[in-house]
Protein backbone atom coordinates (compact mmCIF):
# COMPACT_ATOMS: atom_id res chain seq x y z
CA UNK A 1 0.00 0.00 0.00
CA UNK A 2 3.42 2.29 -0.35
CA UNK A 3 2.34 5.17 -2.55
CA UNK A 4 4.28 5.92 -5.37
CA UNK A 5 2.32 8.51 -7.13
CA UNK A 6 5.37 10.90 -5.79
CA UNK A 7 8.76 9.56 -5.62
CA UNK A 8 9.83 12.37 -3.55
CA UNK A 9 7.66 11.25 -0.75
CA UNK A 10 9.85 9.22 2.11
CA UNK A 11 8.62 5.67 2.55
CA UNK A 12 9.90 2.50 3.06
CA UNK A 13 12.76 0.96 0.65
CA UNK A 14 11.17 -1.25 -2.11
CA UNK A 15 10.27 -4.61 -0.07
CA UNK A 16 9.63 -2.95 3.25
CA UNK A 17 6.14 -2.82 4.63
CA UNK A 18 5.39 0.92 6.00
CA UNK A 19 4.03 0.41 9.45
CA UNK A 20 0.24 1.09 7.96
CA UNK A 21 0.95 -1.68 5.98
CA UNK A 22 2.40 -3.90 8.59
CA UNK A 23 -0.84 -2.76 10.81
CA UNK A 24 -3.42 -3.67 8.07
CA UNK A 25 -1.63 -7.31 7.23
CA UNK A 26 -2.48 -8.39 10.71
CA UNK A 27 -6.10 -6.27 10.87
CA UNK A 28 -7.09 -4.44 8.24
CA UNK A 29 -10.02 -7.28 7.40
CA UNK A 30 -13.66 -6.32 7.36
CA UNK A 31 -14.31 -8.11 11.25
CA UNK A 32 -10.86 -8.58 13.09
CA UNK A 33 -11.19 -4.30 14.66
CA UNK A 34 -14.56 -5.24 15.58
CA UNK A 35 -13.79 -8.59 17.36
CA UNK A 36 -10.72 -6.77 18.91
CA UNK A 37 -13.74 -3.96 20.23
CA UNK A 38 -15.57 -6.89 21.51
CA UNK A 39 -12.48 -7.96 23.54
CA UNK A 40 -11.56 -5.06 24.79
CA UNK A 41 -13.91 -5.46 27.77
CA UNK A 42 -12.69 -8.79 29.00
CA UNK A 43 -12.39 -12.38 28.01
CA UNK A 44 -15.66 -13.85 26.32
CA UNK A 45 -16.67 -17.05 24.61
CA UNK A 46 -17.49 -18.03 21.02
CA UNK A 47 -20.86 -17.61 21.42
CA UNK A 48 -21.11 -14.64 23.30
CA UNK A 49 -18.83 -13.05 20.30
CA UNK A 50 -21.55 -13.77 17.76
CA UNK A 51 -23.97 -12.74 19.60
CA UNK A 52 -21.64 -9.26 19.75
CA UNK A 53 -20.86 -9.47 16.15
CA UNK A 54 -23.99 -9.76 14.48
CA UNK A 55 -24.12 -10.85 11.12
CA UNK A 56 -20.24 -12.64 11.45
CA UNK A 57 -20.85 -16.69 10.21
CA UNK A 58 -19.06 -18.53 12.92
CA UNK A 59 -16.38 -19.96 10.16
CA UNK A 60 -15.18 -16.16 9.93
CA UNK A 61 -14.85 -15.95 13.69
CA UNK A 62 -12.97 -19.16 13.93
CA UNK A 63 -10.93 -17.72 11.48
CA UNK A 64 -10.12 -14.21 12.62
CA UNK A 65 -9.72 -15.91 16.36
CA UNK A 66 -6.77 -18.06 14.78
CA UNK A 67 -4.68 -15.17 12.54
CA UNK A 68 -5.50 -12.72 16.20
CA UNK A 69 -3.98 -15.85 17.77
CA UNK A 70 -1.24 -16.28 15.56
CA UNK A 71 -0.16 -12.95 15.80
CA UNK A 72 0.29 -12.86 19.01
CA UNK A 73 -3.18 -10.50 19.71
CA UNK A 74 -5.67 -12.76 20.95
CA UNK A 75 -5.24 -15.71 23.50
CA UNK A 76 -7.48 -18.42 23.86
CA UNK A 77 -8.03 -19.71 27.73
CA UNK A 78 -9.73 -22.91 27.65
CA UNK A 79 -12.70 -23.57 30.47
CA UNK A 80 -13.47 -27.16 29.35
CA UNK A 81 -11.65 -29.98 28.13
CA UNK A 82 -14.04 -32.11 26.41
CA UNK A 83 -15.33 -30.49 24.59
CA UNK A 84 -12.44 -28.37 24.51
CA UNK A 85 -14.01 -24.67 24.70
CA UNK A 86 -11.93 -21.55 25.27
CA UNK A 87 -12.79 -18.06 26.47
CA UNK A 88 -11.28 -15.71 24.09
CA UNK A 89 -8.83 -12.89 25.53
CA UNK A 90 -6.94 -9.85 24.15
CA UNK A 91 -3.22 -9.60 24.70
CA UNK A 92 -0.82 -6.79 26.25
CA UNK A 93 -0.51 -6.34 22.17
CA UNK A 94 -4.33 -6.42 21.42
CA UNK A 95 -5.45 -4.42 24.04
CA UNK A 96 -2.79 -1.40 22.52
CA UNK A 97 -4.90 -1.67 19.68
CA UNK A 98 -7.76 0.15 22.14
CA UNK A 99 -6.02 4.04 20.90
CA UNK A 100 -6.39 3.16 17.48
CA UNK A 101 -9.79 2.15 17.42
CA UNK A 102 -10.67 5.26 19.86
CA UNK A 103 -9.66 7.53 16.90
CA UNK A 104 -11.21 5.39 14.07
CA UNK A 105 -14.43 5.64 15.62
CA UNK A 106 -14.57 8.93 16.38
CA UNK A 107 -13.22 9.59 12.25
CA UNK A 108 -16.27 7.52 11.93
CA UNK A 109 -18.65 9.51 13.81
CA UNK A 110 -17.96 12.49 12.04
CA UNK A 111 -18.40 11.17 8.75
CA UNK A 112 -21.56 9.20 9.55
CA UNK A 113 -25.10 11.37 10.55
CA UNK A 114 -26.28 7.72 11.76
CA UNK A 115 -23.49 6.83 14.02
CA UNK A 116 -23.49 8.38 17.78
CA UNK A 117 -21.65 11.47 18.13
CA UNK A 118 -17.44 11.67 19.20
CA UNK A 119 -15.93 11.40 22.38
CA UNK A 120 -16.98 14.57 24.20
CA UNK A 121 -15.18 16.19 27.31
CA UNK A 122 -17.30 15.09 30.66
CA UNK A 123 -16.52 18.54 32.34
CA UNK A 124 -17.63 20.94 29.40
CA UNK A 125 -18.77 18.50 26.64
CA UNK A 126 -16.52 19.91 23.56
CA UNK A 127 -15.37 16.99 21.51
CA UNK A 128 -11.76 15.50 21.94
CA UNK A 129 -9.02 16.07 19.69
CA UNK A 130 -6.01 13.04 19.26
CA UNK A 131 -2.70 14.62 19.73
CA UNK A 132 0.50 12.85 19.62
CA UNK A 133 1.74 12.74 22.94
CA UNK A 134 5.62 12.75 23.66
CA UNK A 135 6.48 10.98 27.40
CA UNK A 136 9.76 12.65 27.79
CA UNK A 137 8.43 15.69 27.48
CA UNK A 138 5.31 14.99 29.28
CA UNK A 139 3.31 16.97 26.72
CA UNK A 140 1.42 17.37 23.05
CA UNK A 141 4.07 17.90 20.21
CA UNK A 142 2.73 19.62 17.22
CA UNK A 143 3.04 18.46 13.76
CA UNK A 144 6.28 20.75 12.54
CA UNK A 145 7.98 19.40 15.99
CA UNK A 146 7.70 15.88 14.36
CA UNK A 147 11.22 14.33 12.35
CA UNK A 148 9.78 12.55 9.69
CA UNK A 149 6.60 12.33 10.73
CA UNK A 150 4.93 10.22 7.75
CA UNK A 151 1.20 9.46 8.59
CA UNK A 152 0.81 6.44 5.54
């Protein structure tokens, strides 16, 4: 997904993934951000992931639950042995995954009259802005304070 409609753009060498593209490989399908949403509350079972997914065939779940598993997102803790059922759980890795879906809903909400509104302030109500945050610093840097900042 390396754009190369200007070749004076900074990227990746040829045969690199960009870290978009890196992201996307491992959950960039149509049901693996909502599953990870579903998990972000706690362990649950197959079932009660349908149920939270509707319209996902339970082939596709099986499915996403194995690549999240393989890559290290998703871990499956098994309550019975026979039949062997598991309670699905995120990872230290999946759970990360909560910012990023934090700032694709709210994209979504403004782009959507019938989703619910953004993430508003509690004390005055204004809606939230995302800001990259630098630790060291303990504070928001703005976007000309950013080396190489590339956002694709």
């Amino acid at each position: 997904m390396r754009d190369t409609s200007n070749p004076t753009r900074g990227g990746p060498a040829p045969g690199v993934l960009s870290p978009l593209d890196a992201a996307l490989r491992q959950v960039g399908d149509r049901w693996t951000l909502l599953l990870v949403e579903a998990l972000l509350d706690g362990p649950r079972r197959f079932g009660e992931l349908l149920e939270a997914l509707d319209g996902l065939a339970p082939n596709i779940l099986s499915k996403r639950l194995k690549a999240l598993g393989q890559g290290g997102l998703v871990t499956a803790v098994p309550y019975s042995q026979r039949p062997y059922r598991a309670a699905y759980a995120l990872t230290a890795s999946g759970a990360e995954l909560a910012g990023a879906l934090r700032l694709l809903a709210q994209w979504g909400a403004g782009r959507d009259a019938t989703v619910g509104g953004a993430l508003l302030h509690g004390t005055c109500g204004t809606p939230l802005d995302a800001r990259w945050w630098c630790p060291t610093c303990s504070r928001p840097v703005e976007e000309g304070e950013a080396a190489d900042l590339d956002y694709v």
